[in-house]
Protein backbone atom coordinates (compact mmCIF):
# COMPACT_ATOMS: atom_id res chain seq x y z
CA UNK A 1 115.84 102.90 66.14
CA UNK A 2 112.87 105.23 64.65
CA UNK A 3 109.30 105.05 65.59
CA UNK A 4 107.27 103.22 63.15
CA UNK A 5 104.89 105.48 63.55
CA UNK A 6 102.44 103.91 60.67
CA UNK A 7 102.35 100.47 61.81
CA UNK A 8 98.67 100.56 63.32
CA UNK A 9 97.52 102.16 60.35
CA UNK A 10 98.74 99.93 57.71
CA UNK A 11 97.18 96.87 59.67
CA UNK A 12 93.63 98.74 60.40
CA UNK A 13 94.03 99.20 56.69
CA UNK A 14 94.71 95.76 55.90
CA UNK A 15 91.88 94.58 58.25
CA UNK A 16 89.45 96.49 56.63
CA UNK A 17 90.61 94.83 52.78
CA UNK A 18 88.89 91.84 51.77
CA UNK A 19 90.48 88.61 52.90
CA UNK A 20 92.21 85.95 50.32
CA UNK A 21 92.51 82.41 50.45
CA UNK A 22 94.67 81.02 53.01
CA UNK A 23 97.17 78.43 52.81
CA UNK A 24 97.70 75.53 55.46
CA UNK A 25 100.29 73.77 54.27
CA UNK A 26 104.27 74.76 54.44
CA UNK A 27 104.52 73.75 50.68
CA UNK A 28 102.07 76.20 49.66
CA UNK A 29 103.23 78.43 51.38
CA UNK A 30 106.92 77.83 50.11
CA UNK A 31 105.49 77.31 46.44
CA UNK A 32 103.36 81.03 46.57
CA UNK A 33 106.85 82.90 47.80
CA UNK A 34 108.39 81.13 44.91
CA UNK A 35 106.29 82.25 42.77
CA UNK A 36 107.03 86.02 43.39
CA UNK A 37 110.53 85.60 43.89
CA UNK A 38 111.49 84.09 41.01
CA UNK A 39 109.69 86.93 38.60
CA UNK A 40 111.54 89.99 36.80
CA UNK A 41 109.65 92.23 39.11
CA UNK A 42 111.21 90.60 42.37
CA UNK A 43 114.68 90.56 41.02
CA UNK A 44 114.17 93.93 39.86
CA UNK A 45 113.14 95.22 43.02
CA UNK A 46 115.36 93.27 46.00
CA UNK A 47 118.81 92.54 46.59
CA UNK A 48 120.55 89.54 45.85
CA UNK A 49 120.57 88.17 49.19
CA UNK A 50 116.40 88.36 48.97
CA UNK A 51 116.13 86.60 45.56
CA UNK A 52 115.66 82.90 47.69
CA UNK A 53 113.37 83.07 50.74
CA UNK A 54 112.59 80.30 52.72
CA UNK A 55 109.75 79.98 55.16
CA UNK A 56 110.14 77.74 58.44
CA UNK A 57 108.23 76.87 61.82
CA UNK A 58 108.82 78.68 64.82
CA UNK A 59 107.02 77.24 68.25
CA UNK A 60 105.72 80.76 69.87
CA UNK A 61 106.95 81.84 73.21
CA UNK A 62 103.65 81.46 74.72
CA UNK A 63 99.74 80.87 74.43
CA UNK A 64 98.95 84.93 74.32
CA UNK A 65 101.92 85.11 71.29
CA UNK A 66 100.34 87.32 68.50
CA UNK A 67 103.01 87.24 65.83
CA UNK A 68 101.57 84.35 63.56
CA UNK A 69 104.24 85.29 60.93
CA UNK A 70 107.10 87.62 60.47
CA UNK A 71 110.14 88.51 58.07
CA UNK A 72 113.87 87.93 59.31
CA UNK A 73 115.84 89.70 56.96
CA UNK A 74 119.03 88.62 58.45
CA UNK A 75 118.71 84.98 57.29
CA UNK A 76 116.21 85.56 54.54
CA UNK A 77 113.17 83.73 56.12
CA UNK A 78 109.56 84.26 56.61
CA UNK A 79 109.09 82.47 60.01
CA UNK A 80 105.68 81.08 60.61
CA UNK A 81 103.83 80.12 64.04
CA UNK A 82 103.83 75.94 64.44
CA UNK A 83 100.29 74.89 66.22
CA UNK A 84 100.11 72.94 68.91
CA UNK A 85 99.80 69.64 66.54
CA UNK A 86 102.70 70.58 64.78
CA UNK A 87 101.57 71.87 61.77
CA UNK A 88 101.56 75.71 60.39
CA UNK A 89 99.31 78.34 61.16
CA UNK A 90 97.12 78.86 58.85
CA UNK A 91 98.89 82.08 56.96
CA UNK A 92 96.73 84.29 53.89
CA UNK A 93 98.24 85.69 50.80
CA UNK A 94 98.19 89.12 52.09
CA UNK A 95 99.82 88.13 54.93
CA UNK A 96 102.98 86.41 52.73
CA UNK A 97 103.07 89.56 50.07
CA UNK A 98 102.93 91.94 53.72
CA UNK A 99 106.00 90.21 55.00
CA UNK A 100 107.63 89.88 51.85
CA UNK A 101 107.14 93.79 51.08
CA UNK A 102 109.74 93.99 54.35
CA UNK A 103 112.60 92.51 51.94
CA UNK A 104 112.13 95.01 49.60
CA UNK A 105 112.84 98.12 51.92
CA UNK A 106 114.06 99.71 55.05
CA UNK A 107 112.64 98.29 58.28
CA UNK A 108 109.06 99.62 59.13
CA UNK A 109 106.23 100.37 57.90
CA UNK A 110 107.05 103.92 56.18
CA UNK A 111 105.65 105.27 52.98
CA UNK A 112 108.35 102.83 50.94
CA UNK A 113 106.46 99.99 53.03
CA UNK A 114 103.41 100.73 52.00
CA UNK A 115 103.86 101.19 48.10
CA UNK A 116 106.08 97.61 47.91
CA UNK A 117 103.00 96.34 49.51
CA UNK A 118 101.26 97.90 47.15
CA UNK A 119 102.83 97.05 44.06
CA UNK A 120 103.32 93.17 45.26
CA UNK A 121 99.47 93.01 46.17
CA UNK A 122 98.38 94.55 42.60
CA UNK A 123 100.70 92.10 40.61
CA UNK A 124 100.85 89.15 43.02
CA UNK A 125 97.33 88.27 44.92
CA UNK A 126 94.50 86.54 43.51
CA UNK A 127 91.85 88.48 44.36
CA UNK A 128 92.24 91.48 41.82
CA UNK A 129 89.82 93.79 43.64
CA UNK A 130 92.31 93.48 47.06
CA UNK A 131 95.17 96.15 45.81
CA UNK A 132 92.25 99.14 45.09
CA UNK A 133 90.48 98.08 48.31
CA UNK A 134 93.67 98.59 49.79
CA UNK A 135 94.93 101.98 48.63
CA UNK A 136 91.71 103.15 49.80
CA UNK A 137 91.42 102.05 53.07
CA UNK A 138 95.40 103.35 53.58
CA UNK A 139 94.48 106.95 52.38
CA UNK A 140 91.37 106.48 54.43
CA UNK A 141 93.05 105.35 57.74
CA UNK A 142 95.79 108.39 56.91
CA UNK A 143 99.10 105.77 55.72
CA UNK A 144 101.41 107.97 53.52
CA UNK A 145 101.80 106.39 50.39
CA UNK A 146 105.48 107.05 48.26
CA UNK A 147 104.14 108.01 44.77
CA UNK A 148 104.58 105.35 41.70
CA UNK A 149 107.73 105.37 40.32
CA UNK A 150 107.58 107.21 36.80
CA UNK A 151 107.82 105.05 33.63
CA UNK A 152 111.93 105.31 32.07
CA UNK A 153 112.23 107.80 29.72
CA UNK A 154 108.65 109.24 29.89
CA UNK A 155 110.13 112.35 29.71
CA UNK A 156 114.18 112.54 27.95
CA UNK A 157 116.28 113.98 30.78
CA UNK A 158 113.40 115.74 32.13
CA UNK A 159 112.07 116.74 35.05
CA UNK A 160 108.26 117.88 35.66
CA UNK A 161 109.75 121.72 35.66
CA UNK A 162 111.49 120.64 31.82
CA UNK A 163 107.99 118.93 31.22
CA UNK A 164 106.19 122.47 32.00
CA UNK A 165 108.48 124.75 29.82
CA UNK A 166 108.11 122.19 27.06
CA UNK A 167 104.08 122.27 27.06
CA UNK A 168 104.14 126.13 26.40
């Protein structure tokens, strides 16, 4: 398995972004995840098997357990830590679009990673100052970024070298 050698760096980054609201309940939860996975840009983006995620409780191995949520993308879940009354942890909307940006590439937290995360957070979280915030703090903290995909057909059959010779 490869080193996923970005994975402190993408969560300093996210750290350092201005929080969302939280959800508390399952159904919330459930509904938000819904919401993203039934759009155009979901569909266009994942594979079949990813177009219906469901999120469930987990009870975590022990007291000092730091994984409050995480992405199985075996069975299509988001799992989410059960408190000790029973109900979820408390989980933010950055939290939900981080693990479902794992469903949308290769495990890790490479430069694919980090634009899904990207992409999801800019079209996807309430708070529309979170995905700029973001970027910055990832070039800051030294996360490679893949570029944005070109718009279709910007340039007819062309690459940036046929884009060159046809400016002069």
């Amino acid at each position: 398995m490869a080193r996923d050698y970005q994975r402190a760096k993408v969560y300093a980054a996210e750290r350092a972004s201005p929080d969302g609201p939280a959800f508390f309940s399952l159904f919330g939860m459930q509904a938000f995840v819904d919401r993203i996975t039934r759009t155009r840009f979901w569909r266009n983006r994942a594979a079949l098997r990813y177009w219906s995620i469901t999120l469930d409780l987990y009870i975590p191995a022990s007291k000092r357990e730091e994984v409050d949520i995480w992405a199985d993308r075996r069975r299509s879940k988001i799992w989410i830590a059960r408190t000790k009354n029973g109900t979820p942890h408390p989980v933010s909307e950055e939290e939900l679009i981080h693990e479902l940006s794992h469903f949308l590439v290769p495990p890790g937290h490479g430069p694919d990673f980090v634009r899904a995360l990207l992409d999801l957070t800019r079209r996807f979280h309430s708070m529309p100052t979170r995905a700029r915030a973001l970027y910055e703090n990832c070039v800051d903290a030294g996360v490679h970024v893949k570029p944005k995909y070109r718009t279709a057909g910007a340039v007819k059959g062309g690459s940036d070298v046929s884009l060159k010779k046809a400016r002069r």
